[in-house]
PDB file of N, CA and C in Angstrom:
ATOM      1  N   UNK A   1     104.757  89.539  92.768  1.00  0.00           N
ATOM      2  CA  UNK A   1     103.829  89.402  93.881  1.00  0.00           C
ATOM      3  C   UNK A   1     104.023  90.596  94.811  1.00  0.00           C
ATOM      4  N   UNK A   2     103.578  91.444  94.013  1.00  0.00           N
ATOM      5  CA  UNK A   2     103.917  92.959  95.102  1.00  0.00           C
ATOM      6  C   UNK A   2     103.059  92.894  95.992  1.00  0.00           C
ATOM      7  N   UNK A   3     101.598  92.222  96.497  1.00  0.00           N
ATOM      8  CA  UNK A   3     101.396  92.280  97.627  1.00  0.00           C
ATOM      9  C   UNK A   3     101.524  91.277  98.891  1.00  0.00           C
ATOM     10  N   UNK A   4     102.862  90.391  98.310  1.00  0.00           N
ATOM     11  CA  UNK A   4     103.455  89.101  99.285  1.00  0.00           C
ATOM     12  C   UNK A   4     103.989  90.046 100.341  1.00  0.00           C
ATOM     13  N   UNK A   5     104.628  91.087 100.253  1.00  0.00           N
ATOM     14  CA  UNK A   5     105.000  92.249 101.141  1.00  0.00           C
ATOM     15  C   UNK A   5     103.956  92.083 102.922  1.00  0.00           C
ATOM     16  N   UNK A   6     102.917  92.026 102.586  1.00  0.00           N
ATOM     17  CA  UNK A   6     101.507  92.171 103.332  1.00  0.00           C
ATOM     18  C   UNK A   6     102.183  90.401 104.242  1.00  0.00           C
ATOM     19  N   UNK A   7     102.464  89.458 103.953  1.00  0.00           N
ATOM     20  CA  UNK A   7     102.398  88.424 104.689  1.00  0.00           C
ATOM     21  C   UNK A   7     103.740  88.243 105.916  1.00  0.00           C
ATOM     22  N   UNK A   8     104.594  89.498 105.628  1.00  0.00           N
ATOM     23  CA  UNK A   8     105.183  89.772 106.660  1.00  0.00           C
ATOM     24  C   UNK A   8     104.383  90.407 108.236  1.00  0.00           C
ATOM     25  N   UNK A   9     103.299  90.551 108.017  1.00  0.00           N
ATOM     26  CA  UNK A   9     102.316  90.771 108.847  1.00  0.00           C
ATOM     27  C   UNK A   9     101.250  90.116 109.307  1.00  0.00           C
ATOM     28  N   UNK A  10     101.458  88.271 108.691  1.00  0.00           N
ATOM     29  CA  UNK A  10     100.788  87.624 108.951  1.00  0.00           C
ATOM     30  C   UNK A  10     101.395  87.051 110.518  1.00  0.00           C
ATOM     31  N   UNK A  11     100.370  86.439 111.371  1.00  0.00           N
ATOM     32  CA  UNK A  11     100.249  85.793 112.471  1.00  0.00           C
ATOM     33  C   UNK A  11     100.225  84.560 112.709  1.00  0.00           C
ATOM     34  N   UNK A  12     100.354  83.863 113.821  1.00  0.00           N
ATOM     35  CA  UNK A  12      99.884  82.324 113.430  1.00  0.00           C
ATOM     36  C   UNK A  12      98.443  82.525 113.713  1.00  0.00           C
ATOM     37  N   UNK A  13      97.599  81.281 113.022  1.00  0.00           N
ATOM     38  CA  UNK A  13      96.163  81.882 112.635  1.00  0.00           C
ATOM     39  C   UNK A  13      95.509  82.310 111.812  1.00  0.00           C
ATOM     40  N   UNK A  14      96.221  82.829 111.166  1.00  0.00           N
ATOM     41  CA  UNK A  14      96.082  83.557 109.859  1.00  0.00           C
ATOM     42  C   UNK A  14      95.983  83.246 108.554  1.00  0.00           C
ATOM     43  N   UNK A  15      95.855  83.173 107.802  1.00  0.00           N
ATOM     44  CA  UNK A  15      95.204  82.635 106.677  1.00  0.00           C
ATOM     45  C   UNK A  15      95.465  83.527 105.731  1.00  0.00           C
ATOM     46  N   UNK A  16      96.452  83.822 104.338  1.00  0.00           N
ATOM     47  CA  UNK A  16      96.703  84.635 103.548  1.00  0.00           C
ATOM     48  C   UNK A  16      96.478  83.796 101.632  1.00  0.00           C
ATOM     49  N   UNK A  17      95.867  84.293 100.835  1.00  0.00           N
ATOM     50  CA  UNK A  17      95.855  83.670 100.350  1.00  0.00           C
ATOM     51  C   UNK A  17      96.046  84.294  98.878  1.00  0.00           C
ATOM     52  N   UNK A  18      97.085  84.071  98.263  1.00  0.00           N
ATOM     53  CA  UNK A  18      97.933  85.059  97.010  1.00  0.00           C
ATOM     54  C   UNK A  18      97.132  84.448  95.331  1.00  0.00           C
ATOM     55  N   UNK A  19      96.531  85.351  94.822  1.00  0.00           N
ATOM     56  CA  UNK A  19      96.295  85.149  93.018  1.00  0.00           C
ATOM     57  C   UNK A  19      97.825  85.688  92.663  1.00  0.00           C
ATOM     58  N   UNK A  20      98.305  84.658  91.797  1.00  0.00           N
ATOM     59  CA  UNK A  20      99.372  85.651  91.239  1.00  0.00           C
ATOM     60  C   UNK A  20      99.193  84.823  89.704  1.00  0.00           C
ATOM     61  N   UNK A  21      99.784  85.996  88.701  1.00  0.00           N
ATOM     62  CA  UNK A  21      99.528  85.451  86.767  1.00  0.00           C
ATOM     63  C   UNK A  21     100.546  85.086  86.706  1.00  0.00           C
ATOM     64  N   UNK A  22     101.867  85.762  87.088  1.00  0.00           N
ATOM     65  CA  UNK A  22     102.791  85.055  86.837  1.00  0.00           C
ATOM     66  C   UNK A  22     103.570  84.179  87.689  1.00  0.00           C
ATOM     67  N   UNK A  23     104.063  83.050  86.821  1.00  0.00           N
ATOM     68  CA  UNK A  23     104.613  81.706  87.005  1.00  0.00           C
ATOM     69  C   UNK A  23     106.263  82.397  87.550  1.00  0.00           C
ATOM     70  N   UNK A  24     106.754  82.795  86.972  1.00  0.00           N
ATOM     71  CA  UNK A  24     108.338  83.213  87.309  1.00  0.00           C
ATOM     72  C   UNK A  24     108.163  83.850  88.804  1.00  0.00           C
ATOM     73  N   UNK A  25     107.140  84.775  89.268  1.00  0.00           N
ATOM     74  CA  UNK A  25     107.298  86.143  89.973  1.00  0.00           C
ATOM     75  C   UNK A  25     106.984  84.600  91.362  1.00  0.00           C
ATOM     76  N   UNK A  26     105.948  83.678  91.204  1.00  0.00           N
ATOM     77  CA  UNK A  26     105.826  82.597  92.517  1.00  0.00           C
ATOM     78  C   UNK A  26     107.053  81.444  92.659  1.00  0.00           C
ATOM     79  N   UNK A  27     107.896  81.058  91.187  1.00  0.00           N
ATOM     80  CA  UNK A  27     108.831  80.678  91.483  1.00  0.00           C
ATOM     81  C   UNK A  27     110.095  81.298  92.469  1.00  0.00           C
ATOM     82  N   UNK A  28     110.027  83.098  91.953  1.00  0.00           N
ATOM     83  CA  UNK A  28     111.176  83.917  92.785  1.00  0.00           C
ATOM     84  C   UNK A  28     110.645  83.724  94.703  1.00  0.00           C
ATOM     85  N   UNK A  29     109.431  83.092  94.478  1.00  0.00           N
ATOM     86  CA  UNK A  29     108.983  83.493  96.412  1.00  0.00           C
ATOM     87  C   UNK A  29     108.590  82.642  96.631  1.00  0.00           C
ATOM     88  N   UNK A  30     108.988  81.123  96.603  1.00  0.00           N
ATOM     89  CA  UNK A  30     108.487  79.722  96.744  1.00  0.00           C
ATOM     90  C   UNK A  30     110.017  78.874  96.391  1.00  0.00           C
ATOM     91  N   UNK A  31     109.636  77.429  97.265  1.00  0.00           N
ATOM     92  CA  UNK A  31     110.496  76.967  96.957  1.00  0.00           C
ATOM     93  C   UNK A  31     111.720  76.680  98.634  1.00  0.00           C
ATOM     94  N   UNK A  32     112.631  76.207  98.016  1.00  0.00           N
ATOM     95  CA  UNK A  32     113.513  75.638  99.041  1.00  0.00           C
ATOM     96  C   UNK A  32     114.639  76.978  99.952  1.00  0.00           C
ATOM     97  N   UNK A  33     114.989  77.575  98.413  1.00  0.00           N
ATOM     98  CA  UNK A  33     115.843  79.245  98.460  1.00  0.00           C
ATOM     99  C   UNK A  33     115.119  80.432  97.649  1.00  0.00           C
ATOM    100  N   UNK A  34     114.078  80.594  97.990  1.00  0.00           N
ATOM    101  CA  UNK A  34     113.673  82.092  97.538  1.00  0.00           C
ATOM    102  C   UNK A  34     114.622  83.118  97.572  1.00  0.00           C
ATOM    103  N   UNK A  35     114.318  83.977  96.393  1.00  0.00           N
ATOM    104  CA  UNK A  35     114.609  85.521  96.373  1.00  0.00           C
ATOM    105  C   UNK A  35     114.052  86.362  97.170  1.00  0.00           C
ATOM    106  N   UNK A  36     112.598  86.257  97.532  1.00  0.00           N
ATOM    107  CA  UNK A  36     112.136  87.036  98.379  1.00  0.00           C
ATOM    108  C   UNK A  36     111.162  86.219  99.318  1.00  0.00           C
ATOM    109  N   UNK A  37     111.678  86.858 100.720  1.00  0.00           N
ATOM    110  CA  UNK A  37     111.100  85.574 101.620  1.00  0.00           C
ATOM    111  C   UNK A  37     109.876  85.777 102.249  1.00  0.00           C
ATOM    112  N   UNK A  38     109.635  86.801 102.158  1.00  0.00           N
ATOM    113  CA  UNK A  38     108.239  87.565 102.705  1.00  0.00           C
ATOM    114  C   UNK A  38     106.922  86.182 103.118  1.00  0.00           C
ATOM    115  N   UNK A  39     106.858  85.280 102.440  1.00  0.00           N
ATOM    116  CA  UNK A  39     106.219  84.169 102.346  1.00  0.00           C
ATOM    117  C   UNK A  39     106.503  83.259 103.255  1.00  0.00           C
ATOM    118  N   UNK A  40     108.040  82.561 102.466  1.00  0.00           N
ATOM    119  CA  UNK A  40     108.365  81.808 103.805  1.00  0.00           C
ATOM    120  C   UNK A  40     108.628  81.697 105.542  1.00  0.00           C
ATOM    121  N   UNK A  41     108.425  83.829 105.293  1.00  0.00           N
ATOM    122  CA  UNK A  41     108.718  83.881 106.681  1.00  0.00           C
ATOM    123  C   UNK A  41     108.042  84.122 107.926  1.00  0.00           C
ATOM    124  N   UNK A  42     106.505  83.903 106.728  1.00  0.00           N
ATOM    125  CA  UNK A  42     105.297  85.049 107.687  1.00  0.00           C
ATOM    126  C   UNK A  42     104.933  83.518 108.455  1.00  0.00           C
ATOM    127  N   UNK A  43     104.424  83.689 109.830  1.00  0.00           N
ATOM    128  CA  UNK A  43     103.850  83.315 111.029  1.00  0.00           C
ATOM    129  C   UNK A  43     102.516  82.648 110.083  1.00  0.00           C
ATOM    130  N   UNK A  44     101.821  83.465 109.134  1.00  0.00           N
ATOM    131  CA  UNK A  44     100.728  82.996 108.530  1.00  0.00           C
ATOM    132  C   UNK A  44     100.288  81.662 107.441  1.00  0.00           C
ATOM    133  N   UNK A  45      99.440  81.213 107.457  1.00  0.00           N
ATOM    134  CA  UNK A  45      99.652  80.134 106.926  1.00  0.00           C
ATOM    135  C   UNK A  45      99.338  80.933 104.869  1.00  0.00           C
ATOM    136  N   UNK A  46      99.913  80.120 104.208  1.00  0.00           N
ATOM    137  CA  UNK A  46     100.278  80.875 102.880  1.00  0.00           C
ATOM    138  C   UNK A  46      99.571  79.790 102.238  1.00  0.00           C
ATOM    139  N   UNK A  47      98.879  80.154 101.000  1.00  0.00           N
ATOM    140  CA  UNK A  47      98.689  79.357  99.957  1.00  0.00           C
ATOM    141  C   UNK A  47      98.617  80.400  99.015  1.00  0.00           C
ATOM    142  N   UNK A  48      99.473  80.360  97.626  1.00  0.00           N
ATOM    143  CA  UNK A  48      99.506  80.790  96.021  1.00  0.00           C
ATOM    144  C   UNK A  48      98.673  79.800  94.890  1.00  0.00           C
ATOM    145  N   UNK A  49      98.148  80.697  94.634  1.00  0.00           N
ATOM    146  CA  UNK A  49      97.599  79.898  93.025  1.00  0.00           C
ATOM    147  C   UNK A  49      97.895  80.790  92.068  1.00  0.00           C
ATOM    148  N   UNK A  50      97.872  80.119  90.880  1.00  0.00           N
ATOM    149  CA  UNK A  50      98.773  80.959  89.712  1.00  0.00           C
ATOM    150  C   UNK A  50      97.820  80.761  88.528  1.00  0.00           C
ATOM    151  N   UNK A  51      97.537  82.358  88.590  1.00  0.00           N
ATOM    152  CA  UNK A  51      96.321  82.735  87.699  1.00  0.00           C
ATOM    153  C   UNK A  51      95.930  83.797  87.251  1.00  0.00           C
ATOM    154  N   UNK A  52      94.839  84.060  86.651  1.00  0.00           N
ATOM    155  CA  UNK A  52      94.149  85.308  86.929  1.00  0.00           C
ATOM    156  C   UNK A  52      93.323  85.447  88.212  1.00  0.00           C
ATOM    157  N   UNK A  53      93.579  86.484  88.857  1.00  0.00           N
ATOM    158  CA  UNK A  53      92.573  86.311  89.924  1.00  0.00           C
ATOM    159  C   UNK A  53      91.049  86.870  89.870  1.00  0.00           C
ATOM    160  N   UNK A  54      90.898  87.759  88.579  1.00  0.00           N
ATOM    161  CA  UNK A  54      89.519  88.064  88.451  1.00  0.00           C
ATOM    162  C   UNK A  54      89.417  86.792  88.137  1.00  0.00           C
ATOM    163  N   UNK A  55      89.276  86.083  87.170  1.00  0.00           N
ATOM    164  CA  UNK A  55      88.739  84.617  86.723  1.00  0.00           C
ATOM    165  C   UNK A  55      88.964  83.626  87.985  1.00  0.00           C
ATOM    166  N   UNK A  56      89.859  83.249  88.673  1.00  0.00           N
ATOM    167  CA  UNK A  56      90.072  82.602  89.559  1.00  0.00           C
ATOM    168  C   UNK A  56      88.960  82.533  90.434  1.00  0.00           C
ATOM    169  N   UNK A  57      88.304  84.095  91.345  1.00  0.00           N
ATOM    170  CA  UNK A  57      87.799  84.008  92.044  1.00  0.00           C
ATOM    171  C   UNK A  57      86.344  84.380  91.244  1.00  0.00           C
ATOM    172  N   UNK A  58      86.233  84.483  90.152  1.00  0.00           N
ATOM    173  CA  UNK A  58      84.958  83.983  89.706  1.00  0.00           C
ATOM    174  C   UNK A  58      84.299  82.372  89.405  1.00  0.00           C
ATOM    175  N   UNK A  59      85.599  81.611  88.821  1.00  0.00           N
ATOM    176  CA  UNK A  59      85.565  80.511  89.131  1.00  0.00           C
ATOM    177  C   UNK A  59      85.169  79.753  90.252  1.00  0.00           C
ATOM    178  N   UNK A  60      85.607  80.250  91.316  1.00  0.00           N
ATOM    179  CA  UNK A  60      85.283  79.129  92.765  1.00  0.00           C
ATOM    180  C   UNK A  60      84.245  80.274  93.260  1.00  0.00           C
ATOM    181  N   UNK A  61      83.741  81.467  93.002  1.00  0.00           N
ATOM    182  CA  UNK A  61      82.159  81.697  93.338  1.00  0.00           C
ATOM    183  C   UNK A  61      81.529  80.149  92.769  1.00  0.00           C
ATOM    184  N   UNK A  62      81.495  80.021  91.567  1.00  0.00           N
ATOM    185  CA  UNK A  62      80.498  79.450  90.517  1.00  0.00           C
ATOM    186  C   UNK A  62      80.351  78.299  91.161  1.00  0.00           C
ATOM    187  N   UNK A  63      81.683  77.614  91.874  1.00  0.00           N
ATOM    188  CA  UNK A  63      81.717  76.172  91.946  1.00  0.00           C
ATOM    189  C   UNK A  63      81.105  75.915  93.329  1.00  0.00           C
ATOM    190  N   UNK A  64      80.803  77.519  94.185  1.00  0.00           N
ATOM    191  CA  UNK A  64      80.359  77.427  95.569  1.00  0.00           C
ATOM    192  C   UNK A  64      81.580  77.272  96.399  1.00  0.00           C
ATOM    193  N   UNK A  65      82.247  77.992  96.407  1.00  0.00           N
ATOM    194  CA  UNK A  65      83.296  78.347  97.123  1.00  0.00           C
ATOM    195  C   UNK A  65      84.102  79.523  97.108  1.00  0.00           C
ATOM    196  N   UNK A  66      82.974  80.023  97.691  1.00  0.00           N
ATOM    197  CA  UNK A  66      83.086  81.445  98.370  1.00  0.00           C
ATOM    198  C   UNK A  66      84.260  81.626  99.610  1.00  0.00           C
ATOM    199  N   UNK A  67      84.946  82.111  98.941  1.00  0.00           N
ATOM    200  CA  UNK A  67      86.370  82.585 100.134  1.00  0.00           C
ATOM    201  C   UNK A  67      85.847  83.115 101.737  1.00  0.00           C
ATOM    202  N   UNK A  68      85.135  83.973 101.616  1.00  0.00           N
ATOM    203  CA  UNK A  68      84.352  84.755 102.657  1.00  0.00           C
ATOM    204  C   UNK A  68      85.975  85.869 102.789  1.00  0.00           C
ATOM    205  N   UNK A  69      86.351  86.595 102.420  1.00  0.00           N
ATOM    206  CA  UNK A  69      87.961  87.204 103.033  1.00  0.00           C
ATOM    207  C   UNK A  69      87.181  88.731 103.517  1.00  0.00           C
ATOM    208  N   UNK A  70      88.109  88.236 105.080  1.00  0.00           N
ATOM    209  CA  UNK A  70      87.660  89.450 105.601  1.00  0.00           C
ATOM    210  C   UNK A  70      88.346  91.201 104.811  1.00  0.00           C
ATOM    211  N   UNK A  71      89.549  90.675 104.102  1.00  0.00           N
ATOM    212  CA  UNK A  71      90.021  91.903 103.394  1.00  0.00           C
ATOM    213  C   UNK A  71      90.361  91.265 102.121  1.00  0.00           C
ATOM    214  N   UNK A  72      90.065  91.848 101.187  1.00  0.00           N
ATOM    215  CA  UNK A  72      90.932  91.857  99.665  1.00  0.00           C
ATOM    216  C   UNK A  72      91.976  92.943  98.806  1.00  0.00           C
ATOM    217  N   UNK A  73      93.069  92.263  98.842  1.00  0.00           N
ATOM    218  CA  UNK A  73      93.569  93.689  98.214  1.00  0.00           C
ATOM    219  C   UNK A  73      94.363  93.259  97.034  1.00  0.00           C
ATOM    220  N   UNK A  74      94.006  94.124  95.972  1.00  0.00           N
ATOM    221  CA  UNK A  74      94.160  94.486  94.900  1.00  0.00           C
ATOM    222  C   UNK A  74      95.855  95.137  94.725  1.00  0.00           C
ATOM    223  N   UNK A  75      96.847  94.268  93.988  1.00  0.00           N
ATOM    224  CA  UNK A  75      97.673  95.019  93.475  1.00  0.00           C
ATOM    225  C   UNK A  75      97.794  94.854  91.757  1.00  0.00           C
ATOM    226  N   UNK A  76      97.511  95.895  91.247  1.00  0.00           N
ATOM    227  CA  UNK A  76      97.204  95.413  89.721  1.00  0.00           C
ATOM    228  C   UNK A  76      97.760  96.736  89.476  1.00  0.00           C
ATOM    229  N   UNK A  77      99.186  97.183  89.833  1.00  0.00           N
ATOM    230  CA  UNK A  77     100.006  98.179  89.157  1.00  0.00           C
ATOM    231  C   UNK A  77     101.117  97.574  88.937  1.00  0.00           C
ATOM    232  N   UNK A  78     101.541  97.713  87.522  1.00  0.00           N
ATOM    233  CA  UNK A  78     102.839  97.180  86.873  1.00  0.00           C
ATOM    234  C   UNK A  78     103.513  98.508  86.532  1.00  0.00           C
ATOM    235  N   UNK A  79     105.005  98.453  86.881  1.00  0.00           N
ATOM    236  CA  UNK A  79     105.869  99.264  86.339  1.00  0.00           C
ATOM    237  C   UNK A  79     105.399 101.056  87.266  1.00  0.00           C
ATOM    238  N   UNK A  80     105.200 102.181  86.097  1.00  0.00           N
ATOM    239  CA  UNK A  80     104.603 103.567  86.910  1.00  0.00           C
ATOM    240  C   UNK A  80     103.511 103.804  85.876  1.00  0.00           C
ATOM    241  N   UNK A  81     102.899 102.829  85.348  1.00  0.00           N
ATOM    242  CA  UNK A  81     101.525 103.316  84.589  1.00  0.00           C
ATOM    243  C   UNK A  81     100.619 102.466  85.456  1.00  0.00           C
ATOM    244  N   UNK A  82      99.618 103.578  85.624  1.00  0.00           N
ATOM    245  CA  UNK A  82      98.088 103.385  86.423  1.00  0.00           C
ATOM    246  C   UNK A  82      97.098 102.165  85.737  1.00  0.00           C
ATOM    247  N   UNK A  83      96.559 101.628  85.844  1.00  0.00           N
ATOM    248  CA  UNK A  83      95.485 100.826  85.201  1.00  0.00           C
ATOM    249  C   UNK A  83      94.478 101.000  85.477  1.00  0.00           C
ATOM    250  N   UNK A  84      93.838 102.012  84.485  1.00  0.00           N
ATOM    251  CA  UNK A  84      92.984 103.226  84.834  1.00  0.00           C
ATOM    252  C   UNK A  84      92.002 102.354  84.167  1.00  0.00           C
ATOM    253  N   UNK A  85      91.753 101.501  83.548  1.00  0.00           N
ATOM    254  CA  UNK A  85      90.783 100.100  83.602  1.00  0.00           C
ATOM    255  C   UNK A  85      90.071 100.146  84.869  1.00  0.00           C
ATOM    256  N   UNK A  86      90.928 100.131  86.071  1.00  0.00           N
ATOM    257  CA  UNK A  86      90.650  99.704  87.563  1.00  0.00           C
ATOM    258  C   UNK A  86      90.327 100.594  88.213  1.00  0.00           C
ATOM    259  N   UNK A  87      90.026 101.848  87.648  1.00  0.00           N
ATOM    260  CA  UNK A  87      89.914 102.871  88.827  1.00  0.00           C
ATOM    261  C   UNK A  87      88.358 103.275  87.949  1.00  0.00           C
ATOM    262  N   UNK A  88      87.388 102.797  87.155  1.00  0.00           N
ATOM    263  CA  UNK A  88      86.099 103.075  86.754  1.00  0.00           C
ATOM    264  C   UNK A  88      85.031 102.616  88.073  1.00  0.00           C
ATOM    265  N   UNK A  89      83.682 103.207  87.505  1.00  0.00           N
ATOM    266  CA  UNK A  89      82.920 103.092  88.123  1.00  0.00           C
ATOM    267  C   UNK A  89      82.101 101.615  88.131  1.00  0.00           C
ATOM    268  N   UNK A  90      82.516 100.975  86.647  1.00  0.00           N
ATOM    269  CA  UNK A  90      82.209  99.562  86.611  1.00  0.00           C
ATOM    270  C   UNK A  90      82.978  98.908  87.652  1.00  0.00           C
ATOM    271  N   UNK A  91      84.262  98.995  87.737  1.00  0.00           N
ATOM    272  CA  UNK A  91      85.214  98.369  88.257  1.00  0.00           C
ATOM    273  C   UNK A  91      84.753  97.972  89.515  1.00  0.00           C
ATOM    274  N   UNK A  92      84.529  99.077  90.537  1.00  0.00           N
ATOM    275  CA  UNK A  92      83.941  98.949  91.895  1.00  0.00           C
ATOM    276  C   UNK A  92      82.621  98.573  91.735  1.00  0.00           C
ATOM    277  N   UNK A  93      81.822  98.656  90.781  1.00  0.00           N
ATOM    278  CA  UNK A  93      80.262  97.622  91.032  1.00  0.00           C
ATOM    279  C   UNK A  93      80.727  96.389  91.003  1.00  0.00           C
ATOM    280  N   UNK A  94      81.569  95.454  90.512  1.00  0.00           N
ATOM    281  CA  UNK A  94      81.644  94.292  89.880  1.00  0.00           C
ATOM    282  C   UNK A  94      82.223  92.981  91.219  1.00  0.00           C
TER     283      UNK A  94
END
């Protein structure tokens, strides 16, 4: 969850809301004793779902439940290779 980082900057008020695929990476930042607390510690209110988040948030378009998020951000770099998938011109129409 490399962009749980970001909820150390949450507020009270705030509303943060994490896609993550993997199951292990929300176990390490959830829970009673996390590894990384970035989550438990933000002011913001947190909710994780564990998924894909392209499908995820195509899913709850469909079902009429539109997030409305005033920001979205994208972390879809693993390791030091680019996912040059994500940097096309489809990518940003979609």
């Amino acid at each position: 969850m490399g962009a749980g980082t970001l909820a150390a900057y949450g507020r009270h008020g705030d509303y943060f809301r994490y896609y993550e695929i993997n199951p292990a990476v929300i176990d390490l930042s959830s829970g009673s004793n996390p590894v990384f607390t970035y989550l438990r510690d933000s002011d913001a209110r947190i909710d994780t779902v564990q998924g894909d988040a392209r499908r995820l948030l195509e899913q709850e378009t469909a079902r009429g439940e539109n997030q409305r998020f005033d920001v979205l951000v994208v972390d879809a770099f693993s390791g030091d290779a680019i996912p040059v998938h994500l940097l096309t011109r489809e990518a940003f129409e979609a």
